[in-house]
PDB file of N, CA and C in Angstrom:
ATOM      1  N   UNK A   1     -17.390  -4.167 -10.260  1.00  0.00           N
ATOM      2  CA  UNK A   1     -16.445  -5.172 -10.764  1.00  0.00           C
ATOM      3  C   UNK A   1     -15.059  -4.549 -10.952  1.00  0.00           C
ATOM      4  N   UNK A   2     -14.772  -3.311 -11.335  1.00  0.00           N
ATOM      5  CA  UNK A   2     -13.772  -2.644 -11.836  1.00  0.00           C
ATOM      6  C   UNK A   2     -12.596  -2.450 -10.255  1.00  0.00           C
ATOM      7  N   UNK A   3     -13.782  -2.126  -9.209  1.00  0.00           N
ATOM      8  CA  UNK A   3     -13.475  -1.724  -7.786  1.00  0.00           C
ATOM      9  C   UNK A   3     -12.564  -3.250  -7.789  1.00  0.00           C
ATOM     10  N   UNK A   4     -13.101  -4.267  -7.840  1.00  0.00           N
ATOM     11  CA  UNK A   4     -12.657  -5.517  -7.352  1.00  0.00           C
ATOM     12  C   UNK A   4     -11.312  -5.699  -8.295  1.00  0.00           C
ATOM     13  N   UNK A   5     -11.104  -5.545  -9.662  1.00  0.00           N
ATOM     14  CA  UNK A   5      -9.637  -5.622 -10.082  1.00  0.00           C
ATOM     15  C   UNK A   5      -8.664  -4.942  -9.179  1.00  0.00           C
ATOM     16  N   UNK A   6      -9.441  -3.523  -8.962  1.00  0.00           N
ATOM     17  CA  UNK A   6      -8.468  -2.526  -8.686  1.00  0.00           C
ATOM     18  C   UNK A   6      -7.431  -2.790  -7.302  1.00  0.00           C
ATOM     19  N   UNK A   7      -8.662  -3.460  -6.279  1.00  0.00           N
ATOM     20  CA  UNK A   7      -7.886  -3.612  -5.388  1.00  0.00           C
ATOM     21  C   UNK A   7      -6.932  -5.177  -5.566  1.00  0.00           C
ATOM     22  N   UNK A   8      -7.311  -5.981  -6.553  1.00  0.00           N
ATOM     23  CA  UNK A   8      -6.456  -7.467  -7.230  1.00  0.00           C
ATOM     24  C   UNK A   8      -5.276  -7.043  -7.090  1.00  0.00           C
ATOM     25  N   UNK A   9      -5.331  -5.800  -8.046  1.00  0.00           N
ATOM     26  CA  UNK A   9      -3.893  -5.278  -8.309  1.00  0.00           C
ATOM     27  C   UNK A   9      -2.878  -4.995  -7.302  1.00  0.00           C
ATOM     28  N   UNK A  10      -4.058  -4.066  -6.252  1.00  0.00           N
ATOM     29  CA  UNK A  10      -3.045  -3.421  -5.441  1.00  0.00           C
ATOM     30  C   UNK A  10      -2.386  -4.316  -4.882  1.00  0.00           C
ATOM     31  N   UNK A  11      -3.218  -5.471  -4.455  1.00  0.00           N
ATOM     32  CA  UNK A  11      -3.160  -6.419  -3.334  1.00  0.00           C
ATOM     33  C   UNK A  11      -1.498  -7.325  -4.363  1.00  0.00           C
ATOM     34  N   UNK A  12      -1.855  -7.010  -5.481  1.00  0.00           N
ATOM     35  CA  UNK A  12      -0.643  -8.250  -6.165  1.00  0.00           C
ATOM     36  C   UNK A  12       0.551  -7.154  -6.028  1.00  0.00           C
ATOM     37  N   UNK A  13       1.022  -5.815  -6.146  1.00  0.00           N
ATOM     38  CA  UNK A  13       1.628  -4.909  -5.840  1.00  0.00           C
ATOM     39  C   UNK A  13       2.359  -4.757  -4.459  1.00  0.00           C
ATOM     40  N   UNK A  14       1.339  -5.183  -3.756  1.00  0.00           N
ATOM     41  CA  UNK A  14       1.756  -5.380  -2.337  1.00  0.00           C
ATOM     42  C   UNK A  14       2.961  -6.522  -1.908  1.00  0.00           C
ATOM     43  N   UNK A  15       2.473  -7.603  -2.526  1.00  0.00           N
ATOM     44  CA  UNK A  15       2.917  -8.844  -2.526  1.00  0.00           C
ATOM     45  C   UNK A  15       4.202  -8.737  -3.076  1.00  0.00           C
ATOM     46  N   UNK A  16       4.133  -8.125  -4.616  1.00  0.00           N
ATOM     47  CA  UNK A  16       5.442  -8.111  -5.162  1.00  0.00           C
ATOM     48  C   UNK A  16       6.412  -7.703  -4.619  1.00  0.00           C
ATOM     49  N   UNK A  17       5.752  -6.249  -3.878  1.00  0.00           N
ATOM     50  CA  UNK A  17       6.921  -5.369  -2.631  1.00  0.00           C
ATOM     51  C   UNK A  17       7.401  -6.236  -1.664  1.00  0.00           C
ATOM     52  N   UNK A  18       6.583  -7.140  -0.860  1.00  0.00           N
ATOM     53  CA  UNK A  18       7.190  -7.913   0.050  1.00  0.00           C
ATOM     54  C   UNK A  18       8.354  -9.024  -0.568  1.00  0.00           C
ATOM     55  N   UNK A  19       8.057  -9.305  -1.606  1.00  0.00           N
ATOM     56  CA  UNK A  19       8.655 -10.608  -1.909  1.00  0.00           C
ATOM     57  C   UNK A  19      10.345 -10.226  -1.972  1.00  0.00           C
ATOM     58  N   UNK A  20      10.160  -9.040  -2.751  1.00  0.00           N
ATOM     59  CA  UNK A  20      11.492  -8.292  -3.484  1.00  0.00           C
ATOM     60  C   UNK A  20      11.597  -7.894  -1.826  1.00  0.00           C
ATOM     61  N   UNK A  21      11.120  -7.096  -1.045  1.00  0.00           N
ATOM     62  CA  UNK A  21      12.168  -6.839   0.557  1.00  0.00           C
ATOM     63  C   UNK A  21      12.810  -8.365   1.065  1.00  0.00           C
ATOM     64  N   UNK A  22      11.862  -9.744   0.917  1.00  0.00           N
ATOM     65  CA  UNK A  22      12.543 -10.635   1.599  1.00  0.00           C
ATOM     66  C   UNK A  22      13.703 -11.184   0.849  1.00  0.00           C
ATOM     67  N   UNK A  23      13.751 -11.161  -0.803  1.00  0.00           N
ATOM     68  CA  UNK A  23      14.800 -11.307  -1.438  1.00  0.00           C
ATOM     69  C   UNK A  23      16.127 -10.585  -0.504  1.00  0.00           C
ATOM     70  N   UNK A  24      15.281  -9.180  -0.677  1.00  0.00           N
ATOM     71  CA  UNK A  24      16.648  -8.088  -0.779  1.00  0.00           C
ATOM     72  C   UNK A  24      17.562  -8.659   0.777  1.00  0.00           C
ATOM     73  N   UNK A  25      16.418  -8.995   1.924  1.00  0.00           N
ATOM     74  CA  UNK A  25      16.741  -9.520   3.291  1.00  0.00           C
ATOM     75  C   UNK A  25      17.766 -10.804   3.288  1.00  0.00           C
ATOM     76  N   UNK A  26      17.239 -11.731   2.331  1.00  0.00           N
ATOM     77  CA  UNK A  26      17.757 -13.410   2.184  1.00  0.00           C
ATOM     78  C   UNK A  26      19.117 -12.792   1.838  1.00  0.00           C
ATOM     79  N   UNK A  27      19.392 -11.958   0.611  1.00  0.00           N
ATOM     80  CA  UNK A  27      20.935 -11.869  -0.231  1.00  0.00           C
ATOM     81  C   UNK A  27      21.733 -10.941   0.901  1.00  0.00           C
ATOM     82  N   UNK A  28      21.370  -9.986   1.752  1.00  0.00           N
ATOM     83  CA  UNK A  28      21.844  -9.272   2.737  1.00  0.00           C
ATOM     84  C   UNK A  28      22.298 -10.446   3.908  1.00  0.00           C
ATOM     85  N   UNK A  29      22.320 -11.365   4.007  1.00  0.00           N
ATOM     86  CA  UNK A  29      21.917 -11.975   5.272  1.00  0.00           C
ATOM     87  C   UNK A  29      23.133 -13.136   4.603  1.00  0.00           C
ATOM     88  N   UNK A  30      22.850 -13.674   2.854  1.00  0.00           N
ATOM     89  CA  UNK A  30      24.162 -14.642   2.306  1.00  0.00           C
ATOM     90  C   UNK A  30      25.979 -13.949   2.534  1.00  0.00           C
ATOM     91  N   UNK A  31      25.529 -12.381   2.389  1.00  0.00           N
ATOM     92  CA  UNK A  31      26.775 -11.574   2.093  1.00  0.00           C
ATOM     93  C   UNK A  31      27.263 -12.117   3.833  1.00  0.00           C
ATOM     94  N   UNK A  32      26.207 -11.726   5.029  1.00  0.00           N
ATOM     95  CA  UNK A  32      26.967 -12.037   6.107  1.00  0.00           C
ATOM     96  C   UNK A  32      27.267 -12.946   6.480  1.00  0.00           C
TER      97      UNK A  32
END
């Protein structure tokens, strides 16, 4: 059960990273 949070997490970690690169992409992309 512990195995199964662990990878919850990673997997929500992952997600967060992408979200914040497509932010960082969208506001890079308003400046041009």
């Amino acid at each position: 059960m512990s195995s199964f949070f662990s990878n919850l997490s990673s997997d929500l970690g992952q997600i967060k990273r992408g979200l914040a690169s497509i932010s960082l992409l969208s506001q890079s992309l308003h400046l041009v």
